[in-house]
PDB file of N, CA and C in Angstrom:
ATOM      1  N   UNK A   1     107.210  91.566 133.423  1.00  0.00           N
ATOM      2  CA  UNK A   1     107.864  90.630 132.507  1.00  0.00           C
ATOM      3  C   UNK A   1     106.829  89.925 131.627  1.00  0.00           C
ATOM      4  N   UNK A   2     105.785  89.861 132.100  1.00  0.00           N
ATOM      5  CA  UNK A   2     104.670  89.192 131.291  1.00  0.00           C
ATOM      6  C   UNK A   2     104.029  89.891 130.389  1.00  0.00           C
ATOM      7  N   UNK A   3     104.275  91.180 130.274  1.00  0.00           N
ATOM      8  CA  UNK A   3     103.614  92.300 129.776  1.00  0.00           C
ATOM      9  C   UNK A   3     104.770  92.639 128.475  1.00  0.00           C
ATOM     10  N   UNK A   4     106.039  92.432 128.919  1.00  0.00           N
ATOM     11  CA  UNK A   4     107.241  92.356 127.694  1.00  0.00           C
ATOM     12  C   UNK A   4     106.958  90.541 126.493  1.00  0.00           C
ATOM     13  N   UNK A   5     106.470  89.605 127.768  1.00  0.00           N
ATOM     14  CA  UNK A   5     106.737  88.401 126.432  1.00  0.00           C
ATOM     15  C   UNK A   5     105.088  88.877 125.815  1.00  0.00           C
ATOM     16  N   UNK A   6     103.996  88.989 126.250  1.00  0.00           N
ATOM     17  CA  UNK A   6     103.334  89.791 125.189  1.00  0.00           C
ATOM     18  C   UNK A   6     103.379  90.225 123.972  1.00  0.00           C
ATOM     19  N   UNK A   7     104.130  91.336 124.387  1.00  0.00           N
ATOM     20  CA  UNK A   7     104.400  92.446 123.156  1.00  0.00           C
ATOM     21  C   UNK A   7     105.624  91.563 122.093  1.00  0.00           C
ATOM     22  N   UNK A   8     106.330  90.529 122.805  1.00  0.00           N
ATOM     23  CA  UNK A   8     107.068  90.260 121.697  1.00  0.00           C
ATOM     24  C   UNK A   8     106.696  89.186 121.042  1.00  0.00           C
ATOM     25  N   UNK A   9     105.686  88.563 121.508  1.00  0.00           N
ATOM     26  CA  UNK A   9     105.033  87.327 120.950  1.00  0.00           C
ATOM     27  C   UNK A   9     103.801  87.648 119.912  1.00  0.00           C
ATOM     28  N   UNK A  10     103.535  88.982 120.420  1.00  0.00           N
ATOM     29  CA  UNK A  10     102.413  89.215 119.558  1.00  0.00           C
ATOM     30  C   UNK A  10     102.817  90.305 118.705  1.00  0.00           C
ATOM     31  N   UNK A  11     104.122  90.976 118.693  1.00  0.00           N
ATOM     32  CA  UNK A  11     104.781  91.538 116.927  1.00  0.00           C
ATOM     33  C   UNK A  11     105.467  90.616 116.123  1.00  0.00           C
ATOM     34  N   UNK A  12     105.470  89.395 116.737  1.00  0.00           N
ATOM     35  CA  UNK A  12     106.098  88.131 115.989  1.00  0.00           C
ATOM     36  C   UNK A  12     104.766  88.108 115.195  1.00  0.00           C
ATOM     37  N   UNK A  13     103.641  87.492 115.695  1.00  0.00           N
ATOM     38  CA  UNK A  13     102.925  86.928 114.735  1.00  0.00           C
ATOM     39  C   UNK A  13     102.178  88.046 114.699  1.00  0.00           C
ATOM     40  N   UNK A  14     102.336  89.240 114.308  1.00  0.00           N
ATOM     41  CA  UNK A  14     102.052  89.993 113.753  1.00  0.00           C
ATOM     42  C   UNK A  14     102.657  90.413 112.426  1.00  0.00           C
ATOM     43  N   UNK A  15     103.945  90.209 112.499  1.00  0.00           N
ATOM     44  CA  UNK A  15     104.463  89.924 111.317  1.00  0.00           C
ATOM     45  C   UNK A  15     104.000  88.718 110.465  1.00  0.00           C
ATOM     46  N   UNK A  16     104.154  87.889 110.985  1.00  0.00           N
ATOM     47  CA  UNK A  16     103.870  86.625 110.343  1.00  0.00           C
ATOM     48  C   UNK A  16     102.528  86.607 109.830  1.00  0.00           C
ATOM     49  N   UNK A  17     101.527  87.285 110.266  1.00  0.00           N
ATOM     50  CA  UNK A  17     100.037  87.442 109.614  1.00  0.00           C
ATOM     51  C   UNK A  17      99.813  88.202 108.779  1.00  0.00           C
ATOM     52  N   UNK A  18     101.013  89.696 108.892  1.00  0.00           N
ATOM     53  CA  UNK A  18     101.148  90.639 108.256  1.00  0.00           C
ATOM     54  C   UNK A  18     101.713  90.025 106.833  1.00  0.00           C
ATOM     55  N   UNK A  19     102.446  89.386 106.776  1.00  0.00           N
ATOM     56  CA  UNK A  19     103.249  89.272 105.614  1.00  0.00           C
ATOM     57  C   UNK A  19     102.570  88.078 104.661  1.00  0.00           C
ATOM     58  N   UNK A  20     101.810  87.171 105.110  1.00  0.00           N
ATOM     59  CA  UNK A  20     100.695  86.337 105.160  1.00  0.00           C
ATOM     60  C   UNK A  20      99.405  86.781 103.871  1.00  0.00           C
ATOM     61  N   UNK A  21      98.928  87.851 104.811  1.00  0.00           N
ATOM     62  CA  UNK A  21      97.803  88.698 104.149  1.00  0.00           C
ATOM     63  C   UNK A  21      98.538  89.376 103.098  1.00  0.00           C
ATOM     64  N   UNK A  22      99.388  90.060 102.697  1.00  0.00           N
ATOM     65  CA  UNK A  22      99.776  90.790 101.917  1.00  0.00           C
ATOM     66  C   UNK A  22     100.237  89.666 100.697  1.00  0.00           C
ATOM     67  N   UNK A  23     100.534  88.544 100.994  1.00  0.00           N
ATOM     68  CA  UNK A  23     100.880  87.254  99.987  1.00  0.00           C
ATOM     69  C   UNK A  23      99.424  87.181  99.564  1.00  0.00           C
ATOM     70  N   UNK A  24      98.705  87.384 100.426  1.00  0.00           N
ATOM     71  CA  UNK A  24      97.163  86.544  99.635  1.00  0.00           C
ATOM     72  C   UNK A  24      96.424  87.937  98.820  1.00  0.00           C
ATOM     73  N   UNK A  25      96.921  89.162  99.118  1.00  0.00           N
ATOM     74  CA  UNK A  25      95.853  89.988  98.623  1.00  0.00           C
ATOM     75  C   UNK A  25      96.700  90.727  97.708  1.00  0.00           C
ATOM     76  N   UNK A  26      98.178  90.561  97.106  1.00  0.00           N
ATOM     77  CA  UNK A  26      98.793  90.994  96.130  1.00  0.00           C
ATOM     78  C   UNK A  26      99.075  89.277  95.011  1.00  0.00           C
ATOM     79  N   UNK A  27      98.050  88.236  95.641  1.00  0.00           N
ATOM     80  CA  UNK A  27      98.183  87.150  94.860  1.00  0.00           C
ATOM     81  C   UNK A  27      99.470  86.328  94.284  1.00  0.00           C
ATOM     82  N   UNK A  28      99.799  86.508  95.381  1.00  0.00           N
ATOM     83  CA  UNK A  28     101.513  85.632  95.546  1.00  0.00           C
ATOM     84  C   UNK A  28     102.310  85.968  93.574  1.00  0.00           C
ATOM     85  N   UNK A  29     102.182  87.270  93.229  1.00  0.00           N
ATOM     86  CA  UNK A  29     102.805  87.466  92.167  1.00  0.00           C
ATOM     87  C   UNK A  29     104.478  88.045  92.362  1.00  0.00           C
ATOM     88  N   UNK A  30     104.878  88.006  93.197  1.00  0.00           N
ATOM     89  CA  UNK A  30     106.075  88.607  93.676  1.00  0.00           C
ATOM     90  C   UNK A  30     107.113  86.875  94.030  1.00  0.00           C
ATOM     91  N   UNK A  31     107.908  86.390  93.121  1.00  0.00           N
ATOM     92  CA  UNK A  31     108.434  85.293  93.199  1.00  0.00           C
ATOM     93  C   UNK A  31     110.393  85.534  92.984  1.00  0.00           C
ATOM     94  N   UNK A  32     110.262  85.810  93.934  1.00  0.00           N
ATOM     95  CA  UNK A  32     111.894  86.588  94.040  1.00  0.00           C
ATOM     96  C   UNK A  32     112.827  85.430  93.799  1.00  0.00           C
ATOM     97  N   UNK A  33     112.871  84.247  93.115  1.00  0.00           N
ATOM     98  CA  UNK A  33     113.444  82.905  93.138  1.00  0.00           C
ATOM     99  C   UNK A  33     113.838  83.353  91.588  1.00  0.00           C
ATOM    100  N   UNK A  34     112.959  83.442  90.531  1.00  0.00           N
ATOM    101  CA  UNK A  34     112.871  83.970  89.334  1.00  0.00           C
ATOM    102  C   UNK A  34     112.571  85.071  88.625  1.00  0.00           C
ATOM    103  N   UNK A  35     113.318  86.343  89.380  1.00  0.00           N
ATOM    104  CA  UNK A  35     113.297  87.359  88.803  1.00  0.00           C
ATOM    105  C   UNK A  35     114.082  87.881  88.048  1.00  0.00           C
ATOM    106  N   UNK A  36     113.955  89.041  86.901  1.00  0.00           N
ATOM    107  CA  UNK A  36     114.529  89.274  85.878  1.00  0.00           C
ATOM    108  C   UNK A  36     115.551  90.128  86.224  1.00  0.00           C
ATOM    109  N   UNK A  37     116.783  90.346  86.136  1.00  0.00           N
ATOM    110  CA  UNK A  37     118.050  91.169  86.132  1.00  0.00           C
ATOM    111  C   UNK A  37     116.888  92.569  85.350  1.00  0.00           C
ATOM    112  N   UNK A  38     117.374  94.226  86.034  1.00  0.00           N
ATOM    113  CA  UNK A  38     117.289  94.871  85.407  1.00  0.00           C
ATOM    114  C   UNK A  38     118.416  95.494  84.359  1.00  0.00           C
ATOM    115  N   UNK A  39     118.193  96.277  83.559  1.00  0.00           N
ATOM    116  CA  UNK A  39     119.434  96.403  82.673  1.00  0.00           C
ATOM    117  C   UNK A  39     120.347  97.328  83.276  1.00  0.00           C
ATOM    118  N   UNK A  40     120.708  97.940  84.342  1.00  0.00           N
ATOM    119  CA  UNK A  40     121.067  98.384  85.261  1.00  0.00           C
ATOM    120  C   UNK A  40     122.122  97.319  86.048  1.00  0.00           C
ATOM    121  N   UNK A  41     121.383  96.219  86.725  1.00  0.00           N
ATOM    122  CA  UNK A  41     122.058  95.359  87.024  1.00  0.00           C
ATOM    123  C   UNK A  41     123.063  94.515  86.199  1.00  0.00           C
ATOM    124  N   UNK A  42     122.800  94.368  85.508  1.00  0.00           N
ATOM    125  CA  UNK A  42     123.469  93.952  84.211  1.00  0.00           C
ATOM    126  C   UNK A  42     124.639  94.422  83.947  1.00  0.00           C
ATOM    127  N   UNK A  43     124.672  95.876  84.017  1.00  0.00           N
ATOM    128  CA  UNK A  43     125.896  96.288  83.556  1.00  0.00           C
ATOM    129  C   UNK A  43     126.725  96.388  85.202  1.00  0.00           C
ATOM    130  N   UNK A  44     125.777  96.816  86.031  1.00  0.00           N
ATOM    131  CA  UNK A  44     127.144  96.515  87.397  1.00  0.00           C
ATOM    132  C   UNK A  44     127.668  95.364  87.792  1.00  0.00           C
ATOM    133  N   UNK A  45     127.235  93.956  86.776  1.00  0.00           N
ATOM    134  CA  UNK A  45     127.730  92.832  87.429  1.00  0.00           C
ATOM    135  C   UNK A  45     129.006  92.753  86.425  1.00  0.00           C
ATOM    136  N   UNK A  46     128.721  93.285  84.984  1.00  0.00           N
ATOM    137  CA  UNK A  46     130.014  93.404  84.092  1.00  0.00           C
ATOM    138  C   UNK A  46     130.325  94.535  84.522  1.00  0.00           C
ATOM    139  N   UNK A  47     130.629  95.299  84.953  1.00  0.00           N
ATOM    140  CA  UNK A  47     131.688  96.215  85.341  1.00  0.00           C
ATOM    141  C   UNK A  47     132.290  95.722  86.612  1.00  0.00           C
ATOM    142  N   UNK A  48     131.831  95.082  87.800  1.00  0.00           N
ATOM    143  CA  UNK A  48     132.688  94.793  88.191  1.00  0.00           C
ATOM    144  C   UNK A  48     133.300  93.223  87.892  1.00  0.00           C
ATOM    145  N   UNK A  49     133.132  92.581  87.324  1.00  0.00           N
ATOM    146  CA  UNK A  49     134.034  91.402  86.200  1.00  0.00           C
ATOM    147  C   UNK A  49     135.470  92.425  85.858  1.00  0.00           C
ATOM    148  N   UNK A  50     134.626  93.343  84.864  1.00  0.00           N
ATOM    149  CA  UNK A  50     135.614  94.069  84.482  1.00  0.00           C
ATOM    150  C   UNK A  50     136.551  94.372  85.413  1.00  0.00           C
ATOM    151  N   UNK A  51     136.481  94.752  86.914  1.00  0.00           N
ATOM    152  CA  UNK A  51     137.167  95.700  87.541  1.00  0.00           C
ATOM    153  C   UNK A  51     138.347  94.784  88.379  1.00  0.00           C
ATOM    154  N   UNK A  52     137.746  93.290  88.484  1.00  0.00           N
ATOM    155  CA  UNK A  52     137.966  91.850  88.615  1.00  0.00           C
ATOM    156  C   UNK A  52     139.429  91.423  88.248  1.00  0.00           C
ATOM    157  N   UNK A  53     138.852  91.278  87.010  1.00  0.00           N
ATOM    158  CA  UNK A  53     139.965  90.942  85.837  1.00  0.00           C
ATOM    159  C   UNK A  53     141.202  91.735  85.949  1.00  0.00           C
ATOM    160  N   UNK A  54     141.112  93.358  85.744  1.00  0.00           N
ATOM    161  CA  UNK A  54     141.811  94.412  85.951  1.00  0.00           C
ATOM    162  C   UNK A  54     142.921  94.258  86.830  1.00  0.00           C
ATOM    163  N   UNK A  55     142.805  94.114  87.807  1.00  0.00           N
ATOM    164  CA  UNK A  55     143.312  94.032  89.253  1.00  0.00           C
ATOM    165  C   UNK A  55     144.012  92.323  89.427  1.00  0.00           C
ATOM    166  N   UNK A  56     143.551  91.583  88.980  1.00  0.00           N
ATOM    167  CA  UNK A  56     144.190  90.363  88.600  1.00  0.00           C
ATOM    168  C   UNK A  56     145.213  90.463  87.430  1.00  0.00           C
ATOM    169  N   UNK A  57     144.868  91.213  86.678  1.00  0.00           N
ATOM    170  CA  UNK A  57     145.718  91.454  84.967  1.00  0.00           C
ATOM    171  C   UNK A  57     147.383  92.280  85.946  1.00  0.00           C
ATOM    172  N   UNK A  58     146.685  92.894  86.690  1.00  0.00           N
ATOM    173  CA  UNK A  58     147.967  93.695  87.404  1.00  0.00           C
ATOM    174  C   UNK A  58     149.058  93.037  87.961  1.00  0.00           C
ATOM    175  N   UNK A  59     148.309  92.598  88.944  1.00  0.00           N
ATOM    176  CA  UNK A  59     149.398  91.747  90.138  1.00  0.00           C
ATOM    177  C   UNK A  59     150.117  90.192  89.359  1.00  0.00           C
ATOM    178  N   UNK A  60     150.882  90.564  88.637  1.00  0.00           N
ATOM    179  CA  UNK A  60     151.802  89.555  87.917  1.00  0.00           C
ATOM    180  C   UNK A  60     152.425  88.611  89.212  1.00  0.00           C
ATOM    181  N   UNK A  61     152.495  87.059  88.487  1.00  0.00           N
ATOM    182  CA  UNK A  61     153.023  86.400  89.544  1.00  0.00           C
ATOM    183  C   UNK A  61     154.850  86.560  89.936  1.00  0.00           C
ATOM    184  N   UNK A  62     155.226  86.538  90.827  1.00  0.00           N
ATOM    185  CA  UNK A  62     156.395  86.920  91.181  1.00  0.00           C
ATOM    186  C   UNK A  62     157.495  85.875  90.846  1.00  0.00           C
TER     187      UNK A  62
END
């Protein structure tokens, strides 16, 4: 049992060092708070609006 909290204590902060180092040596340029829509995305967020609307335009109130 001591040999299991080990291994899970130490792929915890193995992650956590892992993901750490990779912030410091790709220079924290990856800021997923303010990223740009691709134009791809763009159109699947209006198509489904579109598909939205559609399906609402249908079901008339009774």
């Amino acid at each position: 049992m001591h040999t299991v909290m080990w291994i899970f204590w130490g792929s915890i902060v193995t992650l956590v060092v892992g993901s750490y180092l990779v912030d410091i040596i790709t220079g924290r340029k990856y800021n997923f708070k303010e990223q740009e829509k691709s134009l791809d995305q763009n159109f699947a967020e209006a198509d489904s609006f579109r598909e939205v609307d559609r399906y609402n335009h249908q079901n008339g109130s009774f």
